[in-house]
C-alpha atoms as a PDB file:
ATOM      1  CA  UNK A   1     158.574  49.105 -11.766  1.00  0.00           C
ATOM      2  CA  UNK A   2     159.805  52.815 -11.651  1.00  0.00           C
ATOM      3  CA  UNK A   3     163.749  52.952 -11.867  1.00  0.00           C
ATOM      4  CA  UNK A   4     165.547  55.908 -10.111  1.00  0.00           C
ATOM      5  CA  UNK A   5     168.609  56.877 -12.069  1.00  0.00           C
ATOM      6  CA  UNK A   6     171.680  58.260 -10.290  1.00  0.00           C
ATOM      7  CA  UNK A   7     172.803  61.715 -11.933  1.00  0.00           C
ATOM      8  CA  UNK A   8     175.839  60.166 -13.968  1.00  0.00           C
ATOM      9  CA  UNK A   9     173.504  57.390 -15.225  1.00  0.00           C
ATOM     10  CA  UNK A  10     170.879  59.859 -16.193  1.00  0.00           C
ATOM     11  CA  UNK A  11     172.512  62.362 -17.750  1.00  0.00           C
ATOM     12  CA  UNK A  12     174.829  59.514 -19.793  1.00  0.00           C
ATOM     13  CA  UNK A  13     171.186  58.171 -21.037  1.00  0.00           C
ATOM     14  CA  UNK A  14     170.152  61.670 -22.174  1.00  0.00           C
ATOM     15  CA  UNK A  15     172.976  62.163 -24.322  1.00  0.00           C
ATOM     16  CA  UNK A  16     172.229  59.037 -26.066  1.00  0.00           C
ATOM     17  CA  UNK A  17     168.130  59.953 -26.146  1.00  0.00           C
ATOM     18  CA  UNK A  18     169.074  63.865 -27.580  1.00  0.00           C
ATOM     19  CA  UNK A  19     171.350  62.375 -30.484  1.00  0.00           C
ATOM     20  CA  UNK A  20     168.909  59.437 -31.952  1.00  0.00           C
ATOM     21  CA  UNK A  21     171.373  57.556 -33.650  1.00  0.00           C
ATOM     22  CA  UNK A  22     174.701  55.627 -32.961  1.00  0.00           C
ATOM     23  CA  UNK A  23     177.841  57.014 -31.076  1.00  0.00           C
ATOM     24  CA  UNK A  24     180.578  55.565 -29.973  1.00  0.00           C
ATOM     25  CA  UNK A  25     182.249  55.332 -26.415  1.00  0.00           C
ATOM     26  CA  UNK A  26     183.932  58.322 -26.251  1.00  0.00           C
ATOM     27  CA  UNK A  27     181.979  60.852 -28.068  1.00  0.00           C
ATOM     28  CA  UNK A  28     179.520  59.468 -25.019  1.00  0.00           C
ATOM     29  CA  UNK A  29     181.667  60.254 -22.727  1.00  0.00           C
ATOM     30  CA  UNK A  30     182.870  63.901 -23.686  1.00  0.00           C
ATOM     31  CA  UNK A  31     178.966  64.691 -23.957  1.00  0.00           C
ATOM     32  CA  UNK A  32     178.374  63.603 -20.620  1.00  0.00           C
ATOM     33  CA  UNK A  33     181.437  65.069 -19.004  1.00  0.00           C
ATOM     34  CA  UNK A  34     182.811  61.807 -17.588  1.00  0.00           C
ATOM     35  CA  UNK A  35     185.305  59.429 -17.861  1.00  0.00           C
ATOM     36  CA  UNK A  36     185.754  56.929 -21.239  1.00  0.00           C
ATOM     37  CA  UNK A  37     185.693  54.023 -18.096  1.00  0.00           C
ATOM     38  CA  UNK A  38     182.644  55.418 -16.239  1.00  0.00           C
ATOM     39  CA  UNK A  39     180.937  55.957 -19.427  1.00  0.00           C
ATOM     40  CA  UNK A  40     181.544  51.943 -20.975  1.00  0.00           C
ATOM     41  CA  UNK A  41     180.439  50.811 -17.123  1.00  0.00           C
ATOM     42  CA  UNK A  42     177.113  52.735 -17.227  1.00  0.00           C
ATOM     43  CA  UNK A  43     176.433  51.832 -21.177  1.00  0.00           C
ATOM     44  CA  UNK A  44     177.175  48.228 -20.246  1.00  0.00           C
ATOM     45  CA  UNK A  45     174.566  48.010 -17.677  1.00  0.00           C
ATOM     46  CA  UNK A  46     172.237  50.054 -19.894  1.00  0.00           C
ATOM     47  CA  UNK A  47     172.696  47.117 -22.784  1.00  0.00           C
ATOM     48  CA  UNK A  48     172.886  44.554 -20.146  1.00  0.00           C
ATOM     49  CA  UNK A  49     169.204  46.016 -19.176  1.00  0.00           C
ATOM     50  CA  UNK A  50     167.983  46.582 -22.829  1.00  0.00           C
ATOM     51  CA  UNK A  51     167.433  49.671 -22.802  1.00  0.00           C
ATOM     52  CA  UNK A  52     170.628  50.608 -25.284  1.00  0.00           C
ATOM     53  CA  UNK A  53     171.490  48.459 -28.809  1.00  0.00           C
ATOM     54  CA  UNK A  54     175.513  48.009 -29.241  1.00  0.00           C
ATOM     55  CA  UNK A  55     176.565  47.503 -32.769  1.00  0.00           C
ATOM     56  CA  UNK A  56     180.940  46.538 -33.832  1.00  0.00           C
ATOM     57  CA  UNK A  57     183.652  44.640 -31.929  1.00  0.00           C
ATOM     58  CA  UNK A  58     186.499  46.264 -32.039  1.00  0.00           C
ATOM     59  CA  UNK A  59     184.931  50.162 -32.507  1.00  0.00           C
ATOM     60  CA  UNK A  60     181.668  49.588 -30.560  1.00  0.00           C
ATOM     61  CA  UNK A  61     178.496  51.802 -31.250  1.00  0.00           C
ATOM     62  CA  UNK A  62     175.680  52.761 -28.686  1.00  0.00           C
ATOM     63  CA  UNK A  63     172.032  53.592 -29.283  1.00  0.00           C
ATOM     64  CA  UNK A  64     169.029  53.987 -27.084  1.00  0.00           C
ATOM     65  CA  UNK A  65     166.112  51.935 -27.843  1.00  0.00           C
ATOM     66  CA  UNK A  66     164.073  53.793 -24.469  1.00  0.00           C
ATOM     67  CA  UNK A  67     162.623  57.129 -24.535  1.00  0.00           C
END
């Protein structure tokens, strides 16, 4: 099944692709030129889907596991 990525969703996933290793919510969100909120929404969903790993409770790290 081919998923279609809306441009926010895409271009939040490419940051995380280009850096290849952990980074946390808002150094997401400055690099993809949105919102800390819109950023932790789309990286949810991402995780919820499997396609990101999420390490830490309280200072939470994200990492794509899709290329």
């Amino acid at each position: 099944m081919e998923h279609k990525l809306n441009p926010i969703a895409s271009k939040i996933l490419s940051v995380l692709i280009k850096n290849e290793d952990y980074m946390n919510t808002t150094e997401i969100a400055k690099e993809s030129k949105v919102s800390w909120n819109t950023a932790l929404i789309y990286l949810n969903d991402f995780w919820k889907k499997g396609w990101v790993e999420k390490e830490g409770n309280t200072n939470v790290y994200w990492k794509a596991i899709v290329y």
